[in-house]
Every structure is written in structure tokens, then in C-alpha cells.
N, C-alpha and C. Protein backbone atom coordinates (compact mmCIF):
# COMPACT_ATOMS: atom_id res chain seq x y z
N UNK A 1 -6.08 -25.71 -15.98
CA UNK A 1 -6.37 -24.46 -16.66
C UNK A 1 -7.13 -23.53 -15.72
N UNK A 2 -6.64 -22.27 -15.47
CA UNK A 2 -7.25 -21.68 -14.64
C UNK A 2 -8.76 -20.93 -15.13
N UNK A 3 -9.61 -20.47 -14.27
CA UNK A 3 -10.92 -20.06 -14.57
C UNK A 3 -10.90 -18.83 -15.02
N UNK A 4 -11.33 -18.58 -15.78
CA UNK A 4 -11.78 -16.70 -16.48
C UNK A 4 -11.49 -15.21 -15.13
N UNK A 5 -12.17 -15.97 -14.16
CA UNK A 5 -12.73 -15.39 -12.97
C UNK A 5 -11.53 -15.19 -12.15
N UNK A 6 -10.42 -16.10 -12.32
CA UNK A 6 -9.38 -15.98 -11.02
C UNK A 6 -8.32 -15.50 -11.75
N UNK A 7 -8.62 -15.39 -13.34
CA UNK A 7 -7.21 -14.89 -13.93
C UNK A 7 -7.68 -13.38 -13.28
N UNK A 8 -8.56 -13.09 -13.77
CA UNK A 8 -9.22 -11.46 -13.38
C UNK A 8 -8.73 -10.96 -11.85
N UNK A 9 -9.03 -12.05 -10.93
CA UNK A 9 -8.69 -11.79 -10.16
C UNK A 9 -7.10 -11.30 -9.87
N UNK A 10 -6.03 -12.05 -10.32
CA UNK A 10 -4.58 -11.98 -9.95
C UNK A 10 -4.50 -10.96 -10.84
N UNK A 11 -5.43 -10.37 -11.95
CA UNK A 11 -4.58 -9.44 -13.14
C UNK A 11 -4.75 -8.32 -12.13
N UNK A 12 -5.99 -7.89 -10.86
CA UNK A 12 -6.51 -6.64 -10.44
C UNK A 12 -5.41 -6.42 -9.02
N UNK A 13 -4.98 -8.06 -8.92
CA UNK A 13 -4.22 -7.85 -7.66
C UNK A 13 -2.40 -7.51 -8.34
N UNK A 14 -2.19 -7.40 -9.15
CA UNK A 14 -1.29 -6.87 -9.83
C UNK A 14 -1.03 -5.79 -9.93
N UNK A 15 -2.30 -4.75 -10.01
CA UNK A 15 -2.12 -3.57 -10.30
C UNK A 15 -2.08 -2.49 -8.91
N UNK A 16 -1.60 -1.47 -9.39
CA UNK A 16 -1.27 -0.81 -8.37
C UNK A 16 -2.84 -0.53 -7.62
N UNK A 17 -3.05 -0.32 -6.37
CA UNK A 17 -3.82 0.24 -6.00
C UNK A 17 -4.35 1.94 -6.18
N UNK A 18 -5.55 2.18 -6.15
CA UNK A 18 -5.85 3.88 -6.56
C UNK A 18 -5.33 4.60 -5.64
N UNK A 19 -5.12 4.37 -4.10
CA UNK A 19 -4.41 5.64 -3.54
C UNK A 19 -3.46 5.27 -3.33
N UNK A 20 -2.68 4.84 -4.59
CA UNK A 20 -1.50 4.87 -4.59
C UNK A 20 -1.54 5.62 -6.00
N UNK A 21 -2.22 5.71 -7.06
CA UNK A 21 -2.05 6.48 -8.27
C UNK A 21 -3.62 7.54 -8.19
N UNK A 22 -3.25 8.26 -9.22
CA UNK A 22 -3.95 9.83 -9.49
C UNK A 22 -5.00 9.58 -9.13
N UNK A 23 -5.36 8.70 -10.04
CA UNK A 23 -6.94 8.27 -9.54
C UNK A 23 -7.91 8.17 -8.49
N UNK A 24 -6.91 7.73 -7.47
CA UNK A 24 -7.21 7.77 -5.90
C UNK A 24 -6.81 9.32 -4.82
N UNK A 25 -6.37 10.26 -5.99
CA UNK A 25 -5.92 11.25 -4.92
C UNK A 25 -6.69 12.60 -5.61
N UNK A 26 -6.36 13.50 -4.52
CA UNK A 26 -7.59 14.44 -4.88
C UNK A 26 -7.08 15.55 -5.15
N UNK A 27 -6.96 16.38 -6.00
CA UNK A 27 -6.32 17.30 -6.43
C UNK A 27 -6.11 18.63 -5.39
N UNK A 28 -7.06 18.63 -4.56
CA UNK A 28 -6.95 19.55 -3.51
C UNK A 28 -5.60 19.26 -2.59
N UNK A 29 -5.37 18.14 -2.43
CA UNK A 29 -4.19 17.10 -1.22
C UNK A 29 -5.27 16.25 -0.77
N UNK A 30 -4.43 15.00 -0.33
CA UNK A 30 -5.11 13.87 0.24
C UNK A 30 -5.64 13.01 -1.20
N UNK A 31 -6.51 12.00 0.07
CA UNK A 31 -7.17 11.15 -1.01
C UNK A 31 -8.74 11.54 -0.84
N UNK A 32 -9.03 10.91 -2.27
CA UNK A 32 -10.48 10.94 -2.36
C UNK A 32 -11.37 10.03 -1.89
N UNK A 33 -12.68 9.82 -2.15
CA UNK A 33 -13.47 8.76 -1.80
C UNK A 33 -12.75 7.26 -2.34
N UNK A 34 -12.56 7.11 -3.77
CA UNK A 34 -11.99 6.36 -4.24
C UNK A 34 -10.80 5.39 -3.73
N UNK A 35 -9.62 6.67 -3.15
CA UNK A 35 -8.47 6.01 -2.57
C UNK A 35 -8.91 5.17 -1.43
N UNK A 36 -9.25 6.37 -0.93
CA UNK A 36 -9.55 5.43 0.52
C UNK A 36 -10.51 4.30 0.84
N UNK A 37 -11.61 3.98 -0.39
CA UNK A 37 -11.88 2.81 -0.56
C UNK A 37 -11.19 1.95 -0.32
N UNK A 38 -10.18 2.30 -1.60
CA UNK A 38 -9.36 1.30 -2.12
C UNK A 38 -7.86 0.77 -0.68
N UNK A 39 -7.40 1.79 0.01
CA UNK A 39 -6.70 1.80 1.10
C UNK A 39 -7.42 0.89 2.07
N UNK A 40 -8.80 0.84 2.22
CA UNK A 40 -9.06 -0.03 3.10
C UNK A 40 -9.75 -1.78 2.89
N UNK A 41 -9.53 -1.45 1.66
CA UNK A 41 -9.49 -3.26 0.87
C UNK A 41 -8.20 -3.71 1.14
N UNK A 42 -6.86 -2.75 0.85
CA UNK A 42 -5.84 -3.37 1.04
C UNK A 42 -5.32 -3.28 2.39
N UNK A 43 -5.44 -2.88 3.25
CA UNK A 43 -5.63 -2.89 4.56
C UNK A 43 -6.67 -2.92 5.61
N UNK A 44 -7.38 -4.27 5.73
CA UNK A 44 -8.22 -4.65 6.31
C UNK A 44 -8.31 -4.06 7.83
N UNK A 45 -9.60 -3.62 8.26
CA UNK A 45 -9.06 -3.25 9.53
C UNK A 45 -9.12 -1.51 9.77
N UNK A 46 -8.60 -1.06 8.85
CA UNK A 46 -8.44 0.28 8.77
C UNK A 46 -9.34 1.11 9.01
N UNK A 47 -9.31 2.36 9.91
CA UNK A 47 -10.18 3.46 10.13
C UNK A 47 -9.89 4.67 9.54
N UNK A 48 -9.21 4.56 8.07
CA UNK A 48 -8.53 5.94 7.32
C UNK A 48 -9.95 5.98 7.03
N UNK A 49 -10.32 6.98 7.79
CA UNK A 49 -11.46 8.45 7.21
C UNK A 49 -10.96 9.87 5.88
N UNK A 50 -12.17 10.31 5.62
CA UNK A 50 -12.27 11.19 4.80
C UNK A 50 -12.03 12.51 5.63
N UNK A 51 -11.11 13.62 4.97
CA UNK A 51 -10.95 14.97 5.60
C UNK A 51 -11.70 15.45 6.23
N UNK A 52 -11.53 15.96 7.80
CA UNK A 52 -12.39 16.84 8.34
C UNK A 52 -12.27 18.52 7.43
N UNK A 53 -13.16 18.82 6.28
CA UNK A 53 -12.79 19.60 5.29
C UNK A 53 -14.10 20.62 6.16
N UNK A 54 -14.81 20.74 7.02
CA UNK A 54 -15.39 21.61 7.63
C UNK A 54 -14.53 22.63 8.01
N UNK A 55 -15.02 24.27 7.99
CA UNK A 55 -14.27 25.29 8.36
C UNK A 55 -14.58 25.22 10.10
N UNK A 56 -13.92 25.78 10.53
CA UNK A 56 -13.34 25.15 12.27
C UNK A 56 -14.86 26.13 12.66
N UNK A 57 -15.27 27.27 12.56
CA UNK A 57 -16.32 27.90 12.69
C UNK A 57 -17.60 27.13 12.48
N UNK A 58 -17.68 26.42 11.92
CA UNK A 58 -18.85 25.60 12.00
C UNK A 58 -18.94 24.52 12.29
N UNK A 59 -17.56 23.90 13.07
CA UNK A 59 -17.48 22.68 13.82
C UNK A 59 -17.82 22.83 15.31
N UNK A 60 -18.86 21.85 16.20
CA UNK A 60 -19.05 22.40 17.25
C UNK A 60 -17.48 22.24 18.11
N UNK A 61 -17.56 22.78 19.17
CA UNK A 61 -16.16 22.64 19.61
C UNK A 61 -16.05 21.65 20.65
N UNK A 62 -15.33 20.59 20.73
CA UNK A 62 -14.98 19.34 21.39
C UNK A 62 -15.53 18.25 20.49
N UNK A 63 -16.20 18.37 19.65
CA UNK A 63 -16.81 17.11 18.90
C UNK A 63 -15.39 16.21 18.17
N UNK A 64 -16.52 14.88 17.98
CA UNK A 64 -15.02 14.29 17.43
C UNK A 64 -14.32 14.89 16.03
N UNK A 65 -15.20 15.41 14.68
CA UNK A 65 -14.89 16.04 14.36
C UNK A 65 -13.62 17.18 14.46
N UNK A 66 -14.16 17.89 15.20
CA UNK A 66 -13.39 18.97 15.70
C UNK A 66 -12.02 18.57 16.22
N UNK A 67 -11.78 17.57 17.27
CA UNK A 67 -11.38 16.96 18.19
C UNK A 67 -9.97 15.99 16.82
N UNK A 68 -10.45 15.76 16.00
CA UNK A 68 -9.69 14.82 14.85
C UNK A 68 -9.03 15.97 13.94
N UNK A 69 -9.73 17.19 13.73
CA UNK A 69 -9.24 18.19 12.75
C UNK A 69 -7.88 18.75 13.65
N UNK A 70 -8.19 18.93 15.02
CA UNK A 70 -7.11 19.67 15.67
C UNK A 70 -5.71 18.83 16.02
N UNK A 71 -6.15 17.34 15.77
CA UNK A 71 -4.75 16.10 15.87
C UNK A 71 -4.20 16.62 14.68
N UNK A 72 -4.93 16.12 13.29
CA UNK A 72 -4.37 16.47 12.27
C UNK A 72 -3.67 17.81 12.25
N UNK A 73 -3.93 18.84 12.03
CA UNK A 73 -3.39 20.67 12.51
C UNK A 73 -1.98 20.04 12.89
N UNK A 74 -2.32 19.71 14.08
CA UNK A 74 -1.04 20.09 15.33
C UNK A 74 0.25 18.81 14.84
N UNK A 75 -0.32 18.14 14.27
CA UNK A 75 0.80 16.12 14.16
C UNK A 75 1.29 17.06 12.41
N UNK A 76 0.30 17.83 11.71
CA UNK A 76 1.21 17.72 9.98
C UNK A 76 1.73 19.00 9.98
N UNK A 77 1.26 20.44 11.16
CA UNK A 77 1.49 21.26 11.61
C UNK A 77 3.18 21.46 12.03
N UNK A 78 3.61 20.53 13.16
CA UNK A 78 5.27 19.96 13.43
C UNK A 78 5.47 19.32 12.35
N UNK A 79 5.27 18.55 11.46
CA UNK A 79 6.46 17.92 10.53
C UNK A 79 6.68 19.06 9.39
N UNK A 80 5.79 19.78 8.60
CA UNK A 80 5.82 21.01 8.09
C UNK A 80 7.55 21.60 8.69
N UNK A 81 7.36 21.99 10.05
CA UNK A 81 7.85 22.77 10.57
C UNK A 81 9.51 21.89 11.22
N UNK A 82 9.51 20.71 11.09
CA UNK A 82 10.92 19.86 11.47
C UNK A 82 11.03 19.21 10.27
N UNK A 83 10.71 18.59 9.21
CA UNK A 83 10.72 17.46 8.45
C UNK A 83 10.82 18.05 6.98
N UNK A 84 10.71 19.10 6.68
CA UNK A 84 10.05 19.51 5.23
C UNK A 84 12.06 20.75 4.79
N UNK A 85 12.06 20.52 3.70
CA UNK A 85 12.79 21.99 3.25
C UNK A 85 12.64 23.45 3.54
N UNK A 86 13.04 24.75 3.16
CA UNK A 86 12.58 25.34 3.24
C UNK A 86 11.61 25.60 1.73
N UNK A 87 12.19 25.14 0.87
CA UNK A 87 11.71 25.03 -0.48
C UNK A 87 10.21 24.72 -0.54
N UNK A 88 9.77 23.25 0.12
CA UNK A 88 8.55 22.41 0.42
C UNK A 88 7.89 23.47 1.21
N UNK A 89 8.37 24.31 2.28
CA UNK A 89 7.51 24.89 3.19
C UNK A 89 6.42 25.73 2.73
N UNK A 90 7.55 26.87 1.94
CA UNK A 90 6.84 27.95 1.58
C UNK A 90 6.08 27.48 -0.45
N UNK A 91 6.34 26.36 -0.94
CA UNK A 91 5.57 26.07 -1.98
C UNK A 91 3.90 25.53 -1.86
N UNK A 92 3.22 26.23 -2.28
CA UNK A 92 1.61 26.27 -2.36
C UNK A 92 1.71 25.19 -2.87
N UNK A 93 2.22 24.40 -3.99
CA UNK A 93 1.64 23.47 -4.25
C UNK A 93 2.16 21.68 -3.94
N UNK A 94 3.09 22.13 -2.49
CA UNK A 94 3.56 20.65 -2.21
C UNK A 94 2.06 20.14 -1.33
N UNK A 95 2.47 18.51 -1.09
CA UNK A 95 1.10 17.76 -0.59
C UNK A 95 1.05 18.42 0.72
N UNK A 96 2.42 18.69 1.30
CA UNK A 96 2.09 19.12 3.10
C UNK A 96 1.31 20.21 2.93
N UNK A 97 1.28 21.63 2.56
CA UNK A 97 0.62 22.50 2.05
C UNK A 97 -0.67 22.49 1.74
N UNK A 98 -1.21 21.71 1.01
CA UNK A 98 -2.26 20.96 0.15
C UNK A 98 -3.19 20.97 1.61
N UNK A 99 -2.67 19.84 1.92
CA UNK A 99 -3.52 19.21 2.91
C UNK A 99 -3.26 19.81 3.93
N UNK A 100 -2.58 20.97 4.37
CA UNK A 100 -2.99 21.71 5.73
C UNK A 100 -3.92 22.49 5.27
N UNK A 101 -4.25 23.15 3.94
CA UNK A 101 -5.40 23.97 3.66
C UNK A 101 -6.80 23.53 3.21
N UNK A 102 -6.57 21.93 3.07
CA UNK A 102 -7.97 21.25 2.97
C UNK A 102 -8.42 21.08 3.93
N UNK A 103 -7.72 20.76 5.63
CA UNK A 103 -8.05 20.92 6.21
C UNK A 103 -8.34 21.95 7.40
N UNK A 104 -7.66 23.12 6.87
CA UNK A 104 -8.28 24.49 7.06
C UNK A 104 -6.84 24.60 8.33
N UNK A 105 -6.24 24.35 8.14
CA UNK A 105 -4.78 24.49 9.28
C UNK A 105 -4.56 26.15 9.24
């Protein structure tokens, strides 16, 4: 008979993870604190950080900060621009969109 404790366990490993549902994502684009918790329980190891959501004007310039905001820009910047519809491009409210303006692209 299994223990109280390990049914709990397999019922939580059943369920979807939060940044994979609403819960874990942030209405602006991206994930929230939450997801990315949860992203790095299920992927041990992981260095998924939280948005560089600083405006580029008050980032010093070369910092890692800075230095991580301008990968992001330039890497979701080209797929926007090769990978997306024209439909997705110009819609305000797809995720590529989202998250080039959370992070101030």
C-alpha cells in the first residue's frame, strides 16, 4: 500500500508544469517568477533567468545585464523577421511581440 506522501507525490508529477500553463506565464510575454521556478525543478541545471525588463537607458553599457538584453534583441529580433507570418509580425498581441516589448527591443 503506498504512503499518503508518495501518492502526492506522483499526483504533482502528473500535472502539467506552470510554465507550461497560465499560471506560469506573464501576461506581458514570457514567464513569470512562478514559471521559471517551476522550469528549473524540471530542468535541473538550468540558468533560465528573469527578463532583462530594464529600459536600455538605465542599463550601464557593457554590463551583463545589458550585454544579455542585446543577445535577446538581436537572436528574437531575426526570428520575428525569418520565422514568423506576416500576420504574427505586425499583431501586438502575439508572444514574439510581447516579449520584444518587455524587453524593450
Amino acid at each position: 500500500m503506498k504512503s499518503f506522501k508518495s501518492y502526492i507525490q506522483e499526483v504533482e508529477l502528473d500535472e502539467v508544469a506552470a510554465w507550461q500553463r497560465k499560471e506560469g506565464k506573464s501576461e506581458s510575454g514570457g514567464l513569470n517568477r512562478k514559471g521559471i521556478e517551476s522550469y528549473r525543478r524540471e530542468n535541473p541545471g538550468s540558468k533560465l533567468s528573469m527578463a532583462v525588463t530594464t529600459k536600455p537607458s538605465k542599463l550601464k553599457p557593457g554590463s551583463k545585464a545589458a550585454k544579455r538584453r542585446k543577445s535577446f534583441c538581436a537572436r528574437m529580433g531575426g526570428m520575428k523577421k525569418r520565422l514568423t507570418s506576416a500576420k504574427t509580425a505586425n499583431d501586438p498581441d502575439s508572444r514574439i511581440n510581447k516579449a520584444l516589448r518587455k524587453w524593450n527591443c
